[in-house]
C-alpha atoms as a PDB file:
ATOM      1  CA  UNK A   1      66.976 -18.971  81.316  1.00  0.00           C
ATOM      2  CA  UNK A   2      64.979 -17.179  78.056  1.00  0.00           C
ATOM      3  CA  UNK A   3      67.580 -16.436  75.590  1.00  0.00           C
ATOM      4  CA  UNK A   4      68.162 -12.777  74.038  1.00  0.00           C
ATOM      5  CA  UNK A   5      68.259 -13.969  70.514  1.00  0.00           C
ATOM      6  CA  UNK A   6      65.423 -15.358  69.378  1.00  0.00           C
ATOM      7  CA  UNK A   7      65.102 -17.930  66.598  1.00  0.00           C
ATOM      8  CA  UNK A   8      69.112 -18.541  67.554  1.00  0.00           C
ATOM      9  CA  UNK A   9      70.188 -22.066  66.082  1.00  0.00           C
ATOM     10  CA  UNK A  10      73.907 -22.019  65.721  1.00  0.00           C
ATOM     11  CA  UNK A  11      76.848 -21.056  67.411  1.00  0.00           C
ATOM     12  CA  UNK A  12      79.877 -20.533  64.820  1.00  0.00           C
ATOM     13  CA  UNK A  13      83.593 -20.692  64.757  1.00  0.00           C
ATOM     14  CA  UNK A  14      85.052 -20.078  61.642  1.00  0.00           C
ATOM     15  CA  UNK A  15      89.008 -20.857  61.858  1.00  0.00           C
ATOM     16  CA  UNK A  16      90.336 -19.027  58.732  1.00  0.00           C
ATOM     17  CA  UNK A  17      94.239 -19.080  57.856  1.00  0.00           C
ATOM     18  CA  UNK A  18      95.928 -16.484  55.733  1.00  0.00           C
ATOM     19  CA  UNK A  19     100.043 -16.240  53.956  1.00  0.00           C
ATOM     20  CA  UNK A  20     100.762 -12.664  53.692  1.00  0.00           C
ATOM     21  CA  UNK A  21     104.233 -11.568  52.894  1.00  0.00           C
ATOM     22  CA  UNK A  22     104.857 -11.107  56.548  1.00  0.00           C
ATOM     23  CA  UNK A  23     103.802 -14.395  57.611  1.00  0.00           C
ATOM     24  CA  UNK A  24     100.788 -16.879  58.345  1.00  0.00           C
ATOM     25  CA  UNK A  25      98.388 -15.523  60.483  1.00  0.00           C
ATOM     26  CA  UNK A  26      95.370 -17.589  61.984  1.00  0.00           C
ATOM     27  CA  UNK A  27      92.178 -16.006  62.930  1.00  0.00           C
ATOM     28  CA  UNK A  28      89.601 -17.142  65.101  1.00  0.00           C
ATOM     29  CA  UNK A  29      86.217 -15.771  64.077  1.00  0.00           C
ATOM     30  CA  UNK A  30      82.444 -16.392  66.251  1.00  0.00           C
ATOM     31  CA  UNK A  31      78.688 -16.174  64.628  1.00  0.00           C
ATOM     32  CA  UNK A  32      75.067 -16.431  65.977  1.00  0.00           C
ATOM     33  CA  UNK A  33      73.011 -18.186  63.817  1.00  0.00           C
ATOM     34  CA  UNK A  34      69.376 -18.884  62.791  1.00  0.00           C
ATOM     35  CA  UNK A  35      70.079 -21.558  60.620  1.00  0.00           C
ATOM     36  CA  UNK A  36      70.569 -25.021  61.217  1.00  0.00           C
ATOM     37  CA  UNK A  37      73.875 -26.236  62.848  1.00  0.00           C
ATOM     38  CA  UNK A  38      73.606 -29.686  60.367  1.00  0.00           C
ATOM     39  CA  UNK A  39      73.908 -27.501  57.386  1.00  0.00           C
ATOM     40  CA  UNK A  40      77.308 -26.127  57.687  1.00  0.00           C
ATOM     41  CA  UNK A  41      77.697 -25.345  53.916  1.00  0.00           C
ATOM     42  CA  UNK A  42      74.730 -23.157  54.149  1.00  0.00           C
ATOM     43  CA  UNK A  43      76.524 -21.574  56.983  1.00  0.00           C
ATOM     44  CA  UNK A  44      79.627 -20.906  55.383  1.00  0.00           C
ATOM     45  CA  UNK A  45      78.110 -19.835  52.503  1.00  0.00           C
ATOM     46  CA  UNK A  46      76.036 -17.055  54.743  1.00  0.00           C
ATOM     47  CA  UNK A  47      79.345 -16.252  56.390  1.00  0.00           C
ATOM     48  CA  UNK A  48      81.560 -15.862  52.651  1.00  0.00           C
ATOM     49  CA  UNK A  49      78.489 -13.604  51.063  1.00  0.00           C
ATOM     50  CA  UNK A  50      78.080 -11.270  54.059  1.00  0.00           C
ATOM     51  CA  UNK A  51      81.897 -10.882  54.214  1.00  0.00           C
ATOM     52  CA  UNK A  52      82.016 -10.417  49.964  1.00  0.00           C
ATOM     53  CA  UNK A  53      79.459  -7.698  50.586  1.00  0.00           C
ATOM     54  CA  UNK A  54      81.082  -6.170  53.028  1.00  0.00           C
ATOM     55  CA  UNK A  55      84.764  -6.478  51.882  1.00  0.00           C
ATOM     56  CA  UNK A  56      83.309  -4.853  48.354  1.00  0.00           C
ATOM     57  CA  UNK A  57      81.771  -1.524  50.387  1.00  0.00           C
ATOM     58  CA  UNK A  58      84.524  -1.154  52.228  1.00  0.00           C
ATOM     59  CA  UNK A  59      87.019  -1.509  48.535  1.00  0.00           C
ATOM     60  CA  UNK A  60      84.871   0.944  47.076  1.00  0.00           C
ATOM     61  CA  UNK A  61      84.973   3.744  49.539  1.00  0.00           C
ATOM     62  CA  UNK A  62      88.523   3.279  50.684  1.00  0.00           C
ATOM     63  CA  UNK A  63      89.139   3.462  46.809  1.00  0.00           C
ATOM     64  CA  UNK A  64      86.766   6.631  45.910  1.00  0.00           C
ATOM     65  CA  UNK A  65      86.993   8.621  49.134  1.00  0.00           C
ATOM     66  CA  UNK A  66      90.169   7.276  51.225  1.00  0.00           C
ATOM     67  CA  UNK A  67      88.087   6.289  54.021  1.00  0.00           C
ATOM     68  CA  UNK A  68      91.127   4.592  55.383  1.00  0.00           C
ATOM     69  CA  UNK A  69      93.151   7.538  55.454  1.00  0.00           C
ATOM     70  CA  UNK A  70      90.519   9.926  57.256  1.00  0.00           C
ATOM     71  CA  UNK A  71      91.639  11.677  60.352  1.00  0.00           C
ATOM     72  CA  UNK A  72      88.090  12.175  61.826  1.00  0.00           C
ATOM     73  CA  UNK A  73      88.527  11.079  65.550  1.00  0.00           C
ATOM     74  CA  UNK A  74      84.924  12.362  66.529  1.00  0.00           C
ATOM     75  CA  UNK A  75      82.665   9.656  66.809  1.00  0.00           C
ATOM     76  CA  UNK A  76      79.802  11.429  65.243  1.00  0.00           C
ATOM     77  CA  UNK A  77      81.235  13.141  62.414  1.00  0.00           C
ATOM     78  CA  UNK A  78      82.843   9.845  61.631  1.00  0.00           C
ATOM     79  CA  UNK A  79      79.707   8.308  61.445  1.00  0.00           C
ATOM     80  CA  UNK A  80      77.798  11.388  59.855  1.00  0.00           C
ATOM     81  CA  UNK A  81      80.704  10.995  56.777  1.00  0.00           C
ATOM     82  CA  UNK A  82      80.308   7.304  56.784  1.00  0.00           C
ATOM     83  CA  UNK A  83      76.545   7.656  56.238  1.00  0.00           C
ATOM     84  CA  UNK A  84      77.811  10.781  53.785  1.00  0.00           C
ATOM     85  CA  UNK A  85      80.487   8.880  51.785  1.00  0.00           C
ATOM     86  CA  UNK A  86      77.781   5.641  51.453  1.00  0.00           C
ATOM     87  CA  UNK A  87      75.136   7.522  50.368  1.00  0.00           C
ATOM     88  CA  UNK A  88      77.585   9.375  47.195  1.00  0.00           C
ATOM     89  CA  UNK A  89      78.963   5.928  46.735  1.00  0.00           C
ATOM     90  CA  UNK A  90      75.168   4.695  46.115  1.00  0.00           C
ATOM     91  CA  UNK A  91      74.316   7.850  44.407  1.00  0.00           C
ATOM     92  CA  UNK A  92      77.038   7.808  41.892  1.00  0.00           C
ATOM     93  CA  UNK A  93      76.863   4.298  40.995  1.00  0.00           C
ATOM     94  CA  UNK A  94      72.920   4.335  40.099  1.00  0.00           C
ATOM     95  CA  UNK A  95      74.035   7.210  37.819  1.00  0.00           C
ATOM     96  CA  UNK A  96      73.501   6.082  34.330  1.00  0.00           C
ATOM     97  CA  UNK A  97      73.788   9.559  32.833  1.00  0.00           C
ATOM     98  CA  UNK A  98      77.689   8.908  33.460  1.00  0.00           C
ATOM     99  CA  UNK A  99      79.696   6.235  31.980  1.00  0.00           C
ATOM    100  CA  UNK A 100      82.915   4.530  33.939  1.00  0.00           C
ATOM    101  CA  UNK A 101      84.088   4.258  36.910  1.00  0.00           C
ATOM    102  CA  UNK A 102      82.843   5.764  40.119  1.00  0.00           C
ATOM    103  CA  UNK A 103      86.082   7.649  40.490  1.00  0.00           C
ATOM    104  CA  UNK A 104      85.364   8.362  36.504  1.00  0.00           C
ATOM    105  CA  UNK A 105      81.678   9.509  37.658  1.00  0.00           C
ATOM    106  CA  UNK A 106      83.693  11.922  40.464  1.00  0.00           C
ATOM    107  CA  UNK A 107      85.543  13.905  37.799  1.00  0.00           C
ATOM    108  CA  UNK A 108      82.757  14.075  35.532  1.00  0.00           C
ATOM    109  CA  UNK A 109      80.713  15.765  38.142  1.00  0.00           C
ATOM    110  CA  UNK A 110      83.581  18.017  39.214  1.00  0.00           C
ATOM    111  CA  UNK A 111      83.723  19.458  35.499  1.00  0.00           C
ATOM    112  CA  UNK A 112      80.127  19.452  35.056  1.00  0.00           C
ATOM    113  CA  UNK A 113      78.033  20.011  38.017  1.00  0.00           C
ATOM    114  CA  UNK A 114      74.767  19.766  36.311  1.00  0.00           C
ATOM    115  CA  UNK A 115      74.887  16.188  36.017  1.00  0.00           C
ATOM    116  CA  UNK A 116      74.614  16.420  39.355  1.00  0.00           C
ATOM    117  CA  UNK A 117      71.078  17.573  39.580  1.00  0.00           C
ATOM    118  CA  UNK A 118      70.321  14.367  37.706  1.00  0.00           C
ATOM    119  CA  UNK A 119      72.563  11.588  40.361  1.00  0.00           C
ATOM    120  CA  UNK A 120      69.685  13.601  43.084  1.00  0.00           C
ATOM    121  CA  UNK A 121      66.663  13.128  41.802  1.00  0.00           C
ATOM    122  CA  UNK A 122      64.867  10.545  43.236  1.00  0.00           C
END
């Protein structure tokens, strides 16, 4: 049997355990891997950065455009203002004309739009 992933190394099963106010919760989470299953810390390590990445995009736009709270059922316009809200996110924190905050950045572009025309340019 040829597998589909090629270069694949590991499989992973990350048992993580959490106290929230509402109780301990256990959850059971699976990786494919290209690196090599005697080098768990290396593993782990690929597992926590991915997941720091990832819990950081999703603070930021949850913070600066209530992703969370969107009502957008359609699959494609969902996507279309994910790729939307990412790219502003991106824009406005390459912005050095602005000082602060990206929700700082927001209101300083709602009062002035011209610094707008300077976030664009590429």
């Amino acid at each position: 049997m040829k597998l589909k992933w090629k270069g694949l190394k590991s499989l992973v099963l990350i048992i993580s355990e959490r106290e929230t106010h509402e109780g301990n919760t256990t959850e059971h989470r699976y990786y494919i891997s290209s690196l090599d299953p005697k080098q768990p810390n290396k593993i782990l390590r690929s597992v926590r950065d991915h997941w720091q990445v990832e819990n950081n995009l999703h603070w930021a736009l949850d913070v600066s455009y209530q992703e969370d709270r969107s009502r957008i059922r359609d699959e494609n316009s969902a996507l279309n203002m994910s790729w939307l809200r990412k790219t502003a996110l991106g824009l406005l924190k390459r912005a050095e004309n602005i000082k602060g905050s990206i929700r700082r950045k927001q209101l300083a572009i709602w009062a002035k739009p011209e610094y707008l025309i300077d976030i664009v340019k590429i």
